[in-house]
PDB file of N, CA and C in Angstrom:
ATOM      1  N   UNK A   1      79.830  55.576  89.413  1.00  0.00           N
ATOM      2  CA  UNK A   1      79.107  54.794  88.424  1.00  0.00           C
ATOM      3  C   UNK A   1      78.207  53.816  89.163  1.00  0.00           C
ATOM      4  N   UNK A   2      77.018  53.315  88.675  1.00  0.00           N
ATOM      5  CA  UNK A   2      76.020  53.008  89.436  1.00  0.00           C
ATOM      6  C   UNK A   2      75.591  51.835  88.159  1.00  0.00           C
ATOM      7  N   UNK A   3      75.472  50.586  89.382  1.00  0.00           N
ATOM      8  CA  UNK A   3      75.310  49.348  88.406  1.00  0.00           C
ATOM      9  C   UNK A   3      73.853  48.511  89.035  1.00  0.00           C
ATOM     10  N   UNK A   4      72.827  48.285  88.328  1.00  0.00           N
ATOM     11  CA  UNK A   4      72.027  47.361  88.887  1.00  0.00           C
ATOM     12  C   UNK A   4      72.461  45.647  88.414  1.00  0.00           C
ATOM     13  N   UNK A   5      72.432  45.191  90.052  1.00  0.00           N
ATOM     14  CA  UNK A   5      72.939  44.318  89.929  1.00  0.00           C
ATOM     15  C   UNK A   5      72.282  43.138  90.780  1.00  0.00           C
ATOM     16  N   UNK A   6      71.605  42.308  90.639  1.00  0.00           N
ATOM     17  CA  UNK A   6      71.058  41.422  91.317  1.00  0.00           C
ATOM     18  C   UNK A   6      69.639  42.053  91.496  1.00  0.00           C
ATOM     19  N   UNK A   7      69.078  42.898  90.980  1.00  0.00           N
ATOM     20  CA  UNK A   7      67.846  43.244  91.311  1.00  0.00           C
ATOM     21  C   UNK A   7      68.651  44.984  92.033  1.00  0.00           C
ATOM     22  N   UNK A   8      69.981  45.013  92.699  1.00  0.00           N
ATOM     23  CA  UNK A   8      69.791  46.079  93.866  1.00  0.00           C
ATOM     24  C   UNK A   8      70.838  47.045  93.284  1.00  0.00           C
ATOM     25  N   UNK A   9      70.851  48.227  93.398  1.00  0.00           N
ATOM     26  CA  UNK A   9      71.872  49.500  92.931  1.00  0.00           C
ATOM     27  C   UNK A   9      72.768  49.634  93.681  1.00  0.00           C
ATOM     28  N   UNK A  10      74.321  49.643  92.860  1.00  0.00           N
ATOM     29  CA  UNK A  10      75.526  49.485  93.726  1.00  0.00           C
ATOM     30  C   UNK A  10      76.351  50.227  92.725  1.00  0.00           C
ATOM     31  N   UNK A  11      76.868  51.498  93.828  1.00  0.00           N
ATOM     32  CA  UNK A  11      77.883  52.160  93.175  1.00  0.00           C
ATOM     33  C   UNK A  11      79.325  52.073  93.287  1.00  0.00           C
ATOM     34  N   UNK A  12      79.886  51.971  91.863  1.00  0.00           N
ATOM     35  CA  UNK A  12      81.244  51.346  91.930  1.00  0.00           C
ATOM     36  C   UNK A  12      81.917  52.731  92.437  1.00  0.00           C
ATOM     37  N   UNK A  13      83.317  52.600  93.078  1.00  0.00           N
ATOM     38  CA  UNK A  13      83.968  53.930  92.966  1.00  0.00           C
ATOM     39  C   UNK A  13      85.179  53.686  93.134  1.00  0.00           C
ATOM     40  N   UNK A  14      86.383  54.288  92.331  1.00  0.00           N
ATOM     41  CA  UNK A  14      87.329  54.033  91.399  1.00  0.00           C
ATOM     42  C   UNK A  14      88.403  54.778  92.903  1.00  0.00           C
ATOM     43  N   UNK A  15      88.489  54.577  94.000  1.00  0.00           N
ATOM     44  CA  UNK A  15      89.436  55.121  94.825  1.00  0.00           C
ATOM     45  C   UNK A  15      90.404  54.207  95.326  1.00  0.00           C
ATOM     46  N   UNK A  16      91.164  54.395  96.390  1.00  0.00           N
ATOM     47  CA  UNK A  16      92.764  53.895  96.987  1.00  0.00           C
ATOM     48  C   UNK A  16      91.965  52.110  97.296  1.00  0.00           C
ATOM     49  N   UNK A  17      91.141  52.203  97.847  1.00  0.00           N
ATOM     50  CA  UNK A  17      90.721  50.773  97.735  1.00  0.00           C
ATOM     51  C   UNK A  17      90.559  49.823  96.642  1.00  0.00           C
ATOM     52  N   UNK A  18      90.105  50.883  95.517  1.00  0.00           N
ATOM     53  CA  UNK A  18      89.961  50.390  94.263  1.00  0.00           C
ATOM     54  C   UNK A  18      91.065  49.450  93.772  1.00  0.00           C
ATOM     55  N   UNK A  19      92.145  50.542  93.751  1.00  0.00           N
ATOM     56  CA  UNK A  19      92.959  50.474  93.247  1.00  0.00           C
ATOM     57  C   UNK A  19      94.164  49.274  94.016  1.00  0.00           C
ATOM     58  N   UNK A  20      93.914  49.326  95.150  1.00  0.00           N
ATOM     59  CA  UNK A  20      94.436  48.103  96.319  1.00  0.00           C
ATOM     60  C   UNK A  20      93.556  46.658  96.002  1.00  0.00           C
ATOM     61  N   UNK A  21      92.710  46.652  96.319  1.00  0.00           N
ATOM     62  CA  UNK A  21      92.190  45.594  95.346  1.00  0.00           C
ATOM     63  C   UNK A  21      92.522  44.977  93.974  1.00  0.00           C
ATOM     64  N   UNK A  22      92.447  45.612  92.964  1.00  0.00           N
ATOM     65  CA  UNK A  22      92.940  45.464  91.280  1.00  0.00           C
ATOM     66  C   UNK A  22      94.431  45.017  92.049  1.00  0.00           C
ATOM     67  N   UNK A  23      94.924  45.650  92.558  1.00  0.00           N
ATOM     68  CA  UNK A  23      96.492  45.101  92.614  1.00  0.00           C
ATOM     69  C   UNK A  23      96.583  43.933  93.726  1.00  0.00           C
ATOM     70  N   UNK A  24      95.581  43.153  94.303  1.00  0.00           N
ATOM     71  CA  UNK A  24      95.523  42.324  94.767  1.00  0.00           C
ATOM     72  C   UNK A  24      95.436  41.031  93.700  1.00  0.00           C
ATOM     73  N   UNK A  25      94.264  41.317  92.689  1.00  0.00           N
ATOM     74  CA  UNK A  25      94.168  40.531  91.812  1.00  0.00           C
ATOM     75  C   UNK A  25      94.777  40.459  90.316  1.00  0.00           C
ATOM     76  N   UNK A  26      95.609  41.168  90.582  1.00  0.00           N
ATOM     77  CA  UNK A  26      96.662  41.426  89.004  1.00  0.00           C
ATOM     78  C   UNK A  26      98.229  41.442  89.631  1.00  0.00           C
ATOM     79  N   UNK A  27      98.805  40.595  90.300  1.00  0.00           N
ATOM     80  CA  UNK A  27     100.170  40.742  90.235  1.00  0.00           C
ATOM     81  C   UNK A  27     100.704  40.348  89.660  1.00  0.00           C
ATOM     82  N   UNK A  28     102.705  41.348  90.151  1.00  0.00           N
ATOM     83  CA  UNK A  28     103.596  40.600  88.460  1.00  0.00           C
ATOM     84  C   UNK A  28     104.532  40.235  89.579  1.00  0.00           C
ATOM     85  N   UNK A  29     105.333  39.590  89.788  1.00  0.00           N
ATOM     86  CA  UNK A  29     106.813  38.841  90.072  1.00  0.00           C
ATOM     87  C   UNK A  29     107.606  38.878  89.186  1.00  0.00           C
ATOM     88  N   UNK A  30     108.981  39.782  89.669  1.00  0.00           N
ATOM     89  CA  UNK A  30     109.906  40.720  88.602  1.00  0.00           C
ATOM     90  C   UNK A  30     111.082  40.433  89.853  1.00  0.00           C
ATOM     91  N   UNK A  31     112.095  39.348  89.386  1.00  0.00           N
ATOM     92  CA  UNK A  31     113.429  39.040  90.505  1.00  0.00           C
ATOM     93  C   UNK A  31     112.572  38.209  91.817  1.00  0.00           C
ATOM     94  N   UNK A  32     111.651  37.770  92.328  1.00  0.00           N
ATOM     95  CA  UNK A  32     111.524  37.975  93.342  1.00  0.00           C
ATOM     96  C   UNK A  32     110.908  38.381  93.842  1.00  0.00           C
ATOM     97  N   UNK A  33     110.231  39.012  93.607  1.00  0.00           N
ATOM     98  CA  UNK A  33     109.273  40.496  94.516  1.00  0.00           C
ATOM     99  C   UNK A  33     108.167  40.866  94.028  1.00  0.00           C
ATOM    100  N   UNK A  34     107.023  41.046  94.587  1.00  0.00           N
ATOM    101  CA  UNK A  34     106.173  40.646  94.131  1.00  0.00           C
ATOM    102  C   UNK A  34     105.427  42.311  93.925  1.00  0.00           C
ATOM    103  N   UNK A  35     104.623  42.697  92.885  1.00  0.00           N
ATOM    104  CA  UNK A  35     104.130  44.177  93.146  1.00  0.00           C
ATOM    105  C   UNK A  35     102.613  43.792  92.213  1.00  0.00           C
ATOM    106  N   UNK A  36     102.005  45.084  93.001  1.00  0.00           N
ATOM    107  CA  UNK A  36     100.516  44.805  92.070  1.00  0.00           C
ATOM    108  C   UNK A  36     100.492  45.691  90.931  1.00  0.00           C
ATOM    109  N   UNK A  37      99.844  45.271  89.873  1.00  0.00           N
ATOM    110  CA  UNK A  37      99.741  45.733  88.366  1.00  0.00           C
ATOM    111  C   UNK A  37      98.283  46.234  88.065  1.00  0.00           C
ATOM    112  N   UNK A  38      97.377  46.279  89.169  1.00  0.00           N
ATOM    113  CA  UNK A  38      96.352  46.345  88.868  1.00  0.00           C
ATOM    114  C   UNK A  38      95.643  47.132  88.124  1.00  0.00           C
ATOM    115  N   UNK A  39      95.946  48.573  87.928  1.00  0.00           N
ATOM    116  CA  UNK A  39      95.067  49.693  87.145  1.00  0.00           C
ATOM    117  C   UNK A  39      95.730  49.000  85.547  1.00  0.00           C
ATOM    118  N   UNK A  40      96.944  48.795  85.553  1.00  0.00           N
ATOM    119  CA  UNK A  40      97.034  48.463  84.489  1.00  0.00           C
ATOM    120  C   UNK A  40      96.807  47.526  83.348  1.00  0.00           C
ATOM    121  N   UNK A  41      97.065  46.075  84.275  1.00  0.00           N
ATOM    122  CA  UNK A  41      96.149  45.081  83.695  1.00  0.00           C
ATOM    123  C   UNK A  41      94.840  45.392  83.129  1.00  0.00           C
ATOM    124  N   UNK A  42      94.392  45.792  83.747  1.00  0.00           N
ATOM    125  CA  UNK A  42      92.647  46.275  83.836  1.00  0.00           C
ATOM    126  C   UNK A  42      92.890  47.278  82.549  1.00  0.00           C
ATOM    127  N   UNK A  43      93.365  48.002  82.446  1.00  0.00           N
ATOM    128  CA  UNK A  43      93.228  48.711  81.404  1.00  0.00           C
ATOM    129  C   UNK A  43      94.077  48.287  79.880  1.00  0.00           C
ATOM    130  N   UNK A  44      94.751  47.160  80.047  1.00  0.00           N
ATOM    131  CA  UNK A  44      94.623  46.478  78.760  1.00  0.00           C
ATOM    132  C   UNK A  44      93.811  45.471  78.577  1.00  0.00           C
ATOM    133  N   UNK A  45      92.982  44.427  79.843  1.00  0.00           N
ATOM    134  CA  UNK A  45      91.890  43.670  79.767  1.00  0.00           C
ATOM    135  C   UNK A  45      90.715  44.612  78.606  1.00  0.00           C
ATOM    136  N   UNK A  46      90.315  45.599  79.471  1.00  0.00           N
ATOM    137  CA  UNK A  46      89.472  46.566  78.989  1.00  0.00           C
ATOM    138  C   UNK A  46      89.747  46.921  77.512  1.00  0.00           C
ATOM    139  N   UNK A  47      90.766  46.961  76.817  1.00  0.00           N
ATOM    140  CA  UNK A  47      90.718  47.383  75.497  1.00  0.00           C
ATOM    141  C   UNK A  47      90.677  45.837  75.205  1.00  0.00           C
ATOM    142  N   UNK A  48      91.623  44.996  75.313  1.00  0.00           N
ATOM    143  CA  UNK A  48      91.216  43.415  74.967  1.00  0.00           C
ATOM    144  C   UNK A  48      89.388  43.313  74.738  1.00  0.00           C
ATOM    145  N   UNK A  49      88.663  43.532  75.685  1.00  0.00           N
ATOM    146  CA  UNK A  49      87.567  42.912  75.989  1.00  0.00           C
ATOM    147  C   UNK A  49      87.232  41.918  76.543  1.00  0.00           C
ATOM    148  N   UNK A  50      88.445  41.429  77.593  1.00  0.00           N
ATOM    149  CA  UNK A  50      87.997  40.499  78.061  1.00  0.00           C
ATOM    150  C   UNK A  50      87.026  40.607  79.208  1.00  0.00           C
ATOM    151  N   UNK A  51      86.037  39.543  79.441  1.00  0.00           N
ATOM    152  CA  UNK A  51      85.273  39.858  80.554  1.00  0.00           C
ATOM    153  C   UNK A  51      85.463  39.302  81.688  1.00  0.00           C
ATOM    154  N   UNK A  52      86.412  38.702  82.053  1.00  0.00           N
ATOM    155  CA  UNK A  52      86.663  38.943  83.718  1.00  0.00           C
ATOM    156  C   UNK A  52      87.360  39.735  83.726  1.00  0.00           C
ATOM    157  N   UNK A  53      87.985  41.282  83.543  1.00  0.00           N
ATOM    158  CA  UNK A  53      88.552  42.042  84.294  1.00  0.00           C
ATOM    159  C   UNK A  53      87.079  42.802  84.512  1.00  0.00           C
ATOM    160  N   UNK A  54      85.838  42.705  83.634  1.00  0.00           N
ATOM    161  CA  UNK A  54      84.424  43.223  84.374  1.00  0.00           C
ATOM    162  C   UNK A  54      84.083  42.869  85.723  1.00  0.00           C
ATOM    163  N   UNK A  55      84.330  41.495  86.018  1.00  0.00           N
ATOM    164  CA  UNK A  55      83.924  40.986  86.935  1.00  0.00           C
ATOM    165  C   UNK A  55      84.843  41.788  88.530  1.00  0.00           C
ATOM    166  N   UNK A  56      86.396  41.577  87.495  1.00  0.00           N
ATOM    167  CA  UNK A  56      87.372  42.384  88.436  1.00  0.00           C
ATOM    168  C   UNK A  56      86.989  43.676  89.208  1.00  0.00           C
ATOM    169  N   UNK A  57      86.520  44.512  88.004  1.00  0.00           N
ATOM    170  CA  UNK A  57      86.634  45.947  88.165  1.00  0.00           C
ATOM    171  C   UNK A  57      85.786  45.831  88.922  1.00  0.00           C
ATOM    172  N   UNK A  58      83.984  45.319  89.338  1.00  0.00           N
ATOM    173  CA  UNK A  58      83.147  45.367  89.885  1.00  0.00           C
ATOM    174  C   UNK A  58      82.976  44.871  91.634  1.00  0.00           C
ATOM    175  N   UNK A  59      83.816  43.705  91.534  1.00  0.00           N
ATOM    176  CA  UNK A  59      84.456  43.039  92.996  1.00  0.00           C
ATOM    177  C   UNK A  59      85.191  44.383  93.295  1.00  0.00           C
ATOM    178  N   UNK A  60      86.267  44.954  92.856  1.00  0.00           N
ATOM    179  CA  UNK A  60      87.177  45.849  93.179  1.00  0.00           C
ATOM    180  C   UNK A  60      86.180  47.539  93.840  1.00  0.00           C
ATOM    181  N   UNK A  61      85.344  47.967  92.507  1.00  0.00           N
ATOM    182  CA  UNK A  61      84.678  49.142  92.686  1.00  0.00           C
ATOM    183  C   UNK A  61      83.178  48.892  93.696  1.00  0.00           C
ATOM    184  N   UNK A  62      83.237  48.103  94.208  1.00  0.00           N
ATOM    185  CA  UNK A  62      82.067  47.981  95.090  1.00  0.00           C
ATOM    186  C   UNK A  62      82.590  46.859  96.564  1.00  0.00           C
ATOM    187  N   UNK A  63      84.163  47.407  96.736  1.00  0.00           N
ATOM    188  CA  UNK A  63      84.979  46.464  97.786  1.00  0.00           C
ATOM    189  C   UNK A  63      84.371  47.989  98.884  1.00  0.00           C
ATOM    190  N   UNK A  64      84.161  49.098  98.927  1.00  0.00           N
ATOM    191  CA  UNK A  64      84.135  50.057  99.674  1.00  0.00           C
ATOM    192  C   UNK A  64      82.739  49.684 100.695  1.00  0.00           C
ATOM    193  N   UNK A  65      81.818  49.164 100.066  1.00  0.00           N
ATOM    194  CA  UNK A  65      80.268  48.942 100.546  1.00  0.00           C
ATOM    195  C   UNK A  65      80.401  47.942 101.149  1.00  0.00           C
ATOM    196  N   UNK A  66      78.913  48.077 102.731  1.00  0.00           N
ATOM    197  CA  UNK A  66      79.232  47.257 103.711  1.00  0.00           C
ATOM    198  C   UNK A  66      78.572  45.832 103.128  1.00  0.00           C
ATOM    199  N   UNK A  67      77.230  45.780 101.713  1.00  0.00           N
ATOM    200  CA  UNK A  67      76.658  44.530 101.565  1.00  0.00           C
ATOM    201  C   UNK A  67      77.869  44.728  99.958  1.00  0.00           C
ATOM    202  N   UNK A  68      78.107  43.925  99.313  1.00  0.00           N
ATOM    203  CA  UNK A  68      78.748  43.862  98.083  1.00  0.00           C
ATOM    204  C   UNK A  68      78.041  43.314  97.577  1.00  0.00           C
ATOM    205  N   UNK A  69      77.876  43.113  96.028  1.00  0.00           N
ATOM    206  CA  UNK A  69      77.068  42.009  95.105  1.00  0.00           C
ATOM    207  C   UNK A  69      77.851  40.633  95.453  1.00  0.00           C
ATOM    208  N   UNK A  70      76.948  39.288  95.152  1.00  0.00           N
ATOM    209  CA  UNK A  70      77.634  38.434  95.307  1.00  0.00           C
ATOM    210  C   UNK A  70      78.614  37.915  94.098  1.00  0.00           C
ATOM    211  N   UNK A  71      79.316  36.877  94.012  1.00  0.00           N
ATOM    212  CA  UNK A  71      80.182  36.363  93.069  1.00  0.00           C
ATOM    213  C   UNK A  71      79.016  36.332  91.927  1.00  0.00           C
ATOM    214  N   UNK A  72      78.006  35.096  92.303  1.00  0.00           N
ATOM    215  CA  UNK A  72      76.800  34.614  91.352  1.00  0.00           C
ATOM    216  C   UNK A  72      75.901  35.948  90.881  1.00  0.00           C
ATOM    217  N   UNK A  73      76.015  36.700  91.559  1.00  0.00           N
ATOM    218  CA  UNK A  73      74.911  37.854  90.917  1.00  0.00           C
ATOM    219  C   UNK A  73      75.898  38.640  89.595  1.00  0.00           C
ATOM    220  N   UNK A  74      77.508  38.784  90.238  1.00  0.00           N
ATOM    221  CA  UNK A  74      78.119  39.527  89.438  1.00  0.00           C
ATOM    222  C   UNK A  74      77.883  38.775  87.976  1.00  0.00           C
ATOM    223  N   UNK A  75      78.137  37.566  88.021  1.00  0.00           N
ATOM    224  CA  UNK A  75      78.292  36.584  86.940  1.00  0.00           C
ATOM    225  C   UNK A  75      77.274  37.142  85.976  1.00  0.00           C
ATOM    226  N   UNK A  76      76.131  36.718  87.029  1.00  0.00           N
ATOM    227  CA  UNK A  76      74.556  36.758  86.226  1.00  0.00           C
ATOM    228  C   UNK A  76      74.250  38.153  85.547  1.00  0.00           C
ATOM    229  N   UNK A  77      75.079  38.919  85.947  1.00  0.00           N
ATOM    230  CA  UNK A  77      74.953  40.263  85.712  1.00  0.00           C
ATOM    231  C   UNK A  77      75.896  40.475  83.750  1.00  0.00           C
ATOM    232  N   UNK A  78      76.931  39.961  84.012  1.00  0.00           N
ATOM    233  CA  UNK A  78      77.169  39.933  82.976  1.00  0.00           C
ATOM    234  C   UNK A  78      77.160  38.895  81.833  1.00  0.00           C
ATOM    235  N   UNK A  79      76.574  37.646  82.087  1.00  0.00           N
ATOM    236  CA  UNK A  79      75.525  36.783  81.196  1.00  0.00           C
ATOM    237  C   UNK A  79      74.374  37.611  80.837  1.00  0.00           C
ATOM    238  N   UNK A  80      74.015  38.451  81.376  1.00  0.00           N
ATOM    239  CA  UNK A  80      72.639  39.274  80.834  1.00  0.00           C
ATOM    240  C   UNK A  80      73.105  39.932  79.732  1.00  0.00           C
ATOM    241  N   UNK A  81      74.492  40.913  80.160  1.00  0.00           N
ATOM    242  CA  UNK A  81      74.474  41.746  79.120  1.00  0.00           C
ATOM    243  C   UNK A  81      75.177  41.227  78.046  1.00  0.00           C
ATOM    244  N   UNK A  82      75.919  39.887  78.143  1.00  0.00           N
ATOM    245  CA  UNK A  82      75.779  39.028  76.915  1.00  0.00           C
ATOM    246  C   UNK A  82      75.187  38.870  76.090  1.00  0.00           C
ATOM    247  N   UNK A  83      74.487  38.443  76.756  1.00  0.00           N
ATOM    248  CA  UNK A  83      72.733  38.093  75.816  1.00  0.00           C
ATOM    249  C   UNK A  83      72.258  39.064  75.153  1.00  0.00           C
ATOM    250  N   UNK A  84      72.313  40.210  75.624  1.00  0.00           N
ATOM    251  CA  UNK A  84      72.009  41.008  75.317  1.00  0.00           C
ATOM    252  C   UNK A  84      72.424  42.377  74.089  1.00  0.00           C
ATOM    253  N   UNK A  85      73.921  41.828  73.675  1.00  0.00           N
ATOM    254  CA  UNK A  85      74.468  42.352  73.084  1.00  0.00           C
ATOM    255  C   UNK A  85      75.013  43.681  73.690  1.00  0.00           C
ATOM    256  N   UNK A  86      74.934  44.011  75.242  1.00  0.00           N
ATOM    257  CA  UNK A  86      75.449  45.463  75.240  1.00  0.00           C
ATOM    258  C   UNK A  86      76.594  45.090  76.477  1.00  0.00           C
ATOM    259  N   UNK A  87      77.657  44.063  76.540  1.00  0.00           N
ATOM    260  CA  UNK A  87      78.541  44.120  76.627  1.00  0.00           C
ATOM    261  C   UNK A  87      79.573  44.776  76.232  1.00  0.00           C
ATOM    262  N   UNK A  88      80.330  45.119  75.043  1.00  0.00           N
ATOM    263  CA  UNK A  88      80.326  46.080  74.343  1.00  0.00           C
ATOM    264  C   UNK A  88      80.539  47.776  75.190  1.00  0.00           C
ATOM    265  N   UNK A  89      79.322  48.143  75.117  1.00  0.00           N
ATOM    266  CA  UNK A  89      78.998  49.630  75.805  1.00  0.00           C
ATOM    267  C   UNK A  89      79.288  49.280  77.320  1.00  0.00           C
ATOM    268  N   UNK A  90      79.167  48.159  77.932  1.00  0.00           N
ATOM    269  CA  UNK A  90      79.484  48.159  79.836  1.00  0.00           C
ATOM    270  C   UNK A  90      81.166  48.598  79.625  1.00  0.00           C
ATOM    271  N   UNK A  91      81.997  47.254  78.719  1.00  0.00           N
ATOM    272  CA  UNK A  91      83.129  47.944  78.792  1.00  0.00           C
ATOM    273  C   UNK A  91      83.708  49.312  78.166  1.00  0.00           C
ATOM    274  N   UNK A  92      82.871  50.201  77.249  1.00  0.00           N
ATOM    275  CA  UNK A  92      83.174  51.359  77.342  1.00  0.00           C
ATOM    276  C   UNK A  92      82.690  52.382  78.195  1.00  0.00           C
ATOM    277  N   UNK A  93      81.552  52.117  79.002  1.00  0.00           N
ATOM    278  CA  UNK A  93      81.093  52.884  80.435  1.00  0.00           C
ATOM    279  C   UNK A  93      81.942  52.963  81.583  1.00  0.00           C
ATOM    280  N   UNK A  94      82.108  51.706  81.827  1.00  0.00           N
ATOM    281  CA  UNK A  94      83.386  51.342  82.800  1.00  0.00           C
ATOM    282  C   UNK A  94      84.625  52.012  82.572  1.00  0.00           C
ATOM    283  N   UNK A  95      85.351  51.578  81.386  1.00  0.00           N
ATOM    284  CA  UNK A  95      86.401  52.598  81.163  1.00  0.00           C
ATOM    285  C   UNK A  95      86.533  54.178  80.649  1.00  0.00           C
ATOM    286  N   UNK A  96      85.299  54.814  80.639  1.00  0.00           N
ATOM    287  CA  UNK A  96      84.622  55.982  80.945  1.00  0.00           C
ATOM    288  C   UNK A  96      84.923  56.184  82.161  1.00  0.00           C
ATOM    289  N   UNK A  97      84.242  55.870  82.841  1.00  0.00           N
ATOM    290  CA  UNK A  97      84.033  55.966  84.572  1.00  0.00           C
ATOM    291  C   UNK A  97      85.582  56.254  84.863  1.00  0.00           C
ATOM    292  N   UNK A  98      86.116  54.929  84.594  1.00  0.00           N
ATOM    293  CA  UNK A  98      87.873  55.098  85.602  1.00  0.00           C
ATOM    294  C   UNK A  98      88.304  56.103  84.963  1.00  0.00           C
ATOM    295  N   UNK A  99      88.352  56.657  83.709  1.00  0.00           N
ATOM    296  CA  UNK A  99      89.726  57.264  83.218  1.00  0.00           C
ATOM    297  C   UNK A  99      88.983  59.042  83.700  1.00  0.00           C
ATOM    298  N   UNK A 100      87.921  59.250  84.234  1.00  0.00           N
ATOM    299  CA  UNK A 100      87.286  60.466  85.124  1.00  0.00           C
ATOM    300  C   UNK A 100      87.690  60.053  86.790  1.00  0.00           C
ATOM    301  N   UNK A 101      88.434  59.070  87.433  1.00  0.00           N
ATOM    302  CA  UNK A 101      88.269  59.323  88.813  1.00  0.00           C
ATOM    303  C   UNK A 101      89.731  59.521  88.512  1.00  0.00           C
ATOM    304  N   UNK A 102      89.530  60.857  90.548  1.00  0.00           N
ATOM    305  CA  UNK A 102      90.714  61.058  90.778  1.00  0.00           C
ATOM    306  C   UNK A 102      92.118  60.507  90.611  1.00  0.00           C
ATOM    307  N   UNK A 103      91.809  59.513  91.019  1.00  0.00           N
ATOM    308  CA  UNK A 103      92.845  59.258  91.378  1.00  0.00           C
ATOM    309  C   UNK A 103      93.811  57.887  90.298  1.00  0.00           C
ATOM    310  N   UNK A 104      92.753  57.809  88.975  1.00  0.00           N
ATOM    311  CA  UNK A 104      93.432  56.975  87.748  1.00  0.00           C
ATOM    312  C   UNK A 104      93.458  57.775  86.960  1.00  0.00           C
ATOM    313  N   UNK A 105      93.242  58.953  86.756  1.00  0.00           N
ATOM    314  CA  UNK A 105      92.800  59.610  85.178  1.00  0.00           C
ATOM    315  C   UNK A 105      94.659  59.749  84.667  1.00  0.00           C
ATOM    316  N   UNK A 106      95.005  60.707  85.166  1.00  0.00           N
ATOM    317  CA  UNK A 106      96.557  60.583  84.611  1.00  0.00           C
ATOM    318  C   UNK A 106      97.511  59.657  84.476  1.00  0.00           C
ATOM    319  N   UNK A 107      97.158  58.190  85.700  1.00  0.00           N
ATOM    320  CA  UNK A 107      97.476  57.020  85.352  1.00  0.00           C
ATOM    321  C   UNK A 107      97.110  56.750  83.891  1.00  0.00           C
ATOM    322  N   UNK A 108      95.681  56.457  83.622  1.00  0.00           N
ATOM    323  CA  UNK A 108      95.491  55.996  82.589  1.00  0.00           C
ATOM    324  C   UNK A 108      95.910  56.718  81.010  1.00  0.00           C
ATOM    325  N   UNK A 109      96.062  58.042  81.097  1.00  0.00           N
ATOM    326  CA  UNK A 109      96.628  59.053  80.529  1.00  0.00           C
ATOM    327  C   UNK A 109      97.775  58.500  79.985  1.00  0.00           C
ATOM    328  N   UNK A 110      98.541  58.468  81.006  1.00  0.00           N
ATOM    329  CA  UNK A 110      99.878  58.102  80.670  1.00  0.00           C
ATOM    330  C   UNK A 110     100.117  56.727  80.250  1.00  0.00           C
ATOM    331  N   UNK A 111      99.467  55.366  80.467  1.00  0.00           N
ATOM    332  CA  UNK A 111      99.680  53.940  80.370  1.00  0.00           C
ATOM    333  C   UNK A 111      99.523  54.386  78.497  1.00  0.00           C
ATOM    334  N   UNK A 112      98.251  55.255  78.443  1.00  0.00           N
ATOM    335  CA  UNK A 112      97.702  54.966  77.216  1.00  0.00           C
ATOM    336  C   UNK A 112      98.906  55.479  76.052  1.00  0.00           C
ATOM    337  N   UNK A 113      99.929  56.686  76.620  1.00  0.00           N
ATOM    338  CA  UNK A 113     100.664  57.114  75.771  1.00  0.00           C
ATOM    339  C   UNK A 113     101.889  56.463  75.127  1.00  0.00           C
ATOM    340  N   UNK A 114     102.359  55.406  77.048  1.00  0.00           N
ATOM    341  CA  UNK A 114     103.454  54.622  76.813  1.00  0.00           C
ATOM    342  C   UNK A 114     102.637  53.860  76.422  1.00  0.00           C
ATOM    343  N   UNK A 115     101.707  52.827  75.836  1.00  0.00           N
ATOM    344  CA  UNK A 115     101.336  51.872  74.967  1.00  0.00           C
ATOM    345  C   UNK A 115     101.264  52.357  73.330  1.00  0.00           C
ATOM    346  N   UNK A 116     101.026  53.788  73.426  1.00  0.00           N
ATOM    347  CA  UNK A 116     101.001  54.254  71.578  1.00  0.00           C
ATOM    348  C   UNK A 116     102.367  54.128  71.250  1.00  0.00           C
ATOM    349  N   UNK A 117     103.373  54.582  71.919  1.00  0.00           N
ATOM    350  CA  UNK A 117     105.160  55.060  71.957  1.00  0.00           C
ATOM    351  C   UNK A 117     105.469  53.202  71.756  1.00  0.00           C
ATOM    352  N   UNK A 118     105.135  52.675  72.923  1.00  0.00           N
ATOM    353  CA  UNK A 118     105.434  51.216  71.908  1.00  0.00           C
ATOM    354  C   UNK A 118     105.148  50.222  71.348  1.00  0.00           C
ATOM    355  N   UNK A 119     103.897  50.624  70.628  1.00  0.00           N
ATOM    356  CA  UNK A 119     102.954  50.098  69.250  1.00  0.00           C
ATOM    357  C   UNK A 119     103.851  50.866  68.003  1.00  0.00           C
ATOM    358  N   UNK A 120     104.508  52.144  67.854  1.00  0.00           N
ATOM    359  CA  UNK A 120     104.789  52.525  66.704  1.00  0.00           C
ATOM    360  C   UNK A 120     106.280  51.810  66.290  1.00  0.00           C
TER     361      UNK A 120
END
């Protein structure tokens, strides 16, 4: 997935870094011990709508590249599409994008089933 961002094109990509990252910035502490939650958080942020797990996913999917967007561009990036009303469609592009890469699709598959199983 490919984001203009600061003026410059930066492609996010949803792999083991990705996913090491998100679980850098989403942990749970359970007894003691600390583990990362990251695909998952992110994927109830994402139905929430909240917009820093955008900011998340984007720090996270563009941790692979040697220049990254900055903090302030990411920001500015999504104050635009504020404004703009197509916030909205970023977070259904985005969660487009992940639930097609390797290496989340059956993750997300499955989070989504155990969340229907205990909603009913």
């Amino acid at each position: 997935m490919d984001l203009l961002i600061g003026g410059k094109e930066y492609t996010l990509e949803f792999g083991l870094k990705f996913i090491n990252e998100l679980d850098k910035a989403y942990t749970q502490r359970l007894n003691g011990v600390e583990f990362g939650m990251g695909v998952e958080s992110a994927i109830t942020y994402l139905a929430m709508e909240n917009p820093t797990v955008l900011y998340q996913i984007i720090k996270a999917g563009t941790s692979h590249l040697k220049s990254e967007p900055s903090n302030d561009d990411i920001e500015k990036f999504l104050v635009e599409h504020a404004e703009k009303g197509t916030l909205e469609k970023l977070f259904k592009d985005i969660q487009e994008a992940m639930e097609k890469a390797p290496f989340l699709k059956q993750k997300i598959q499955n989070f989504k089933k155990q969340a229907a199983v205990a909603s009913e």
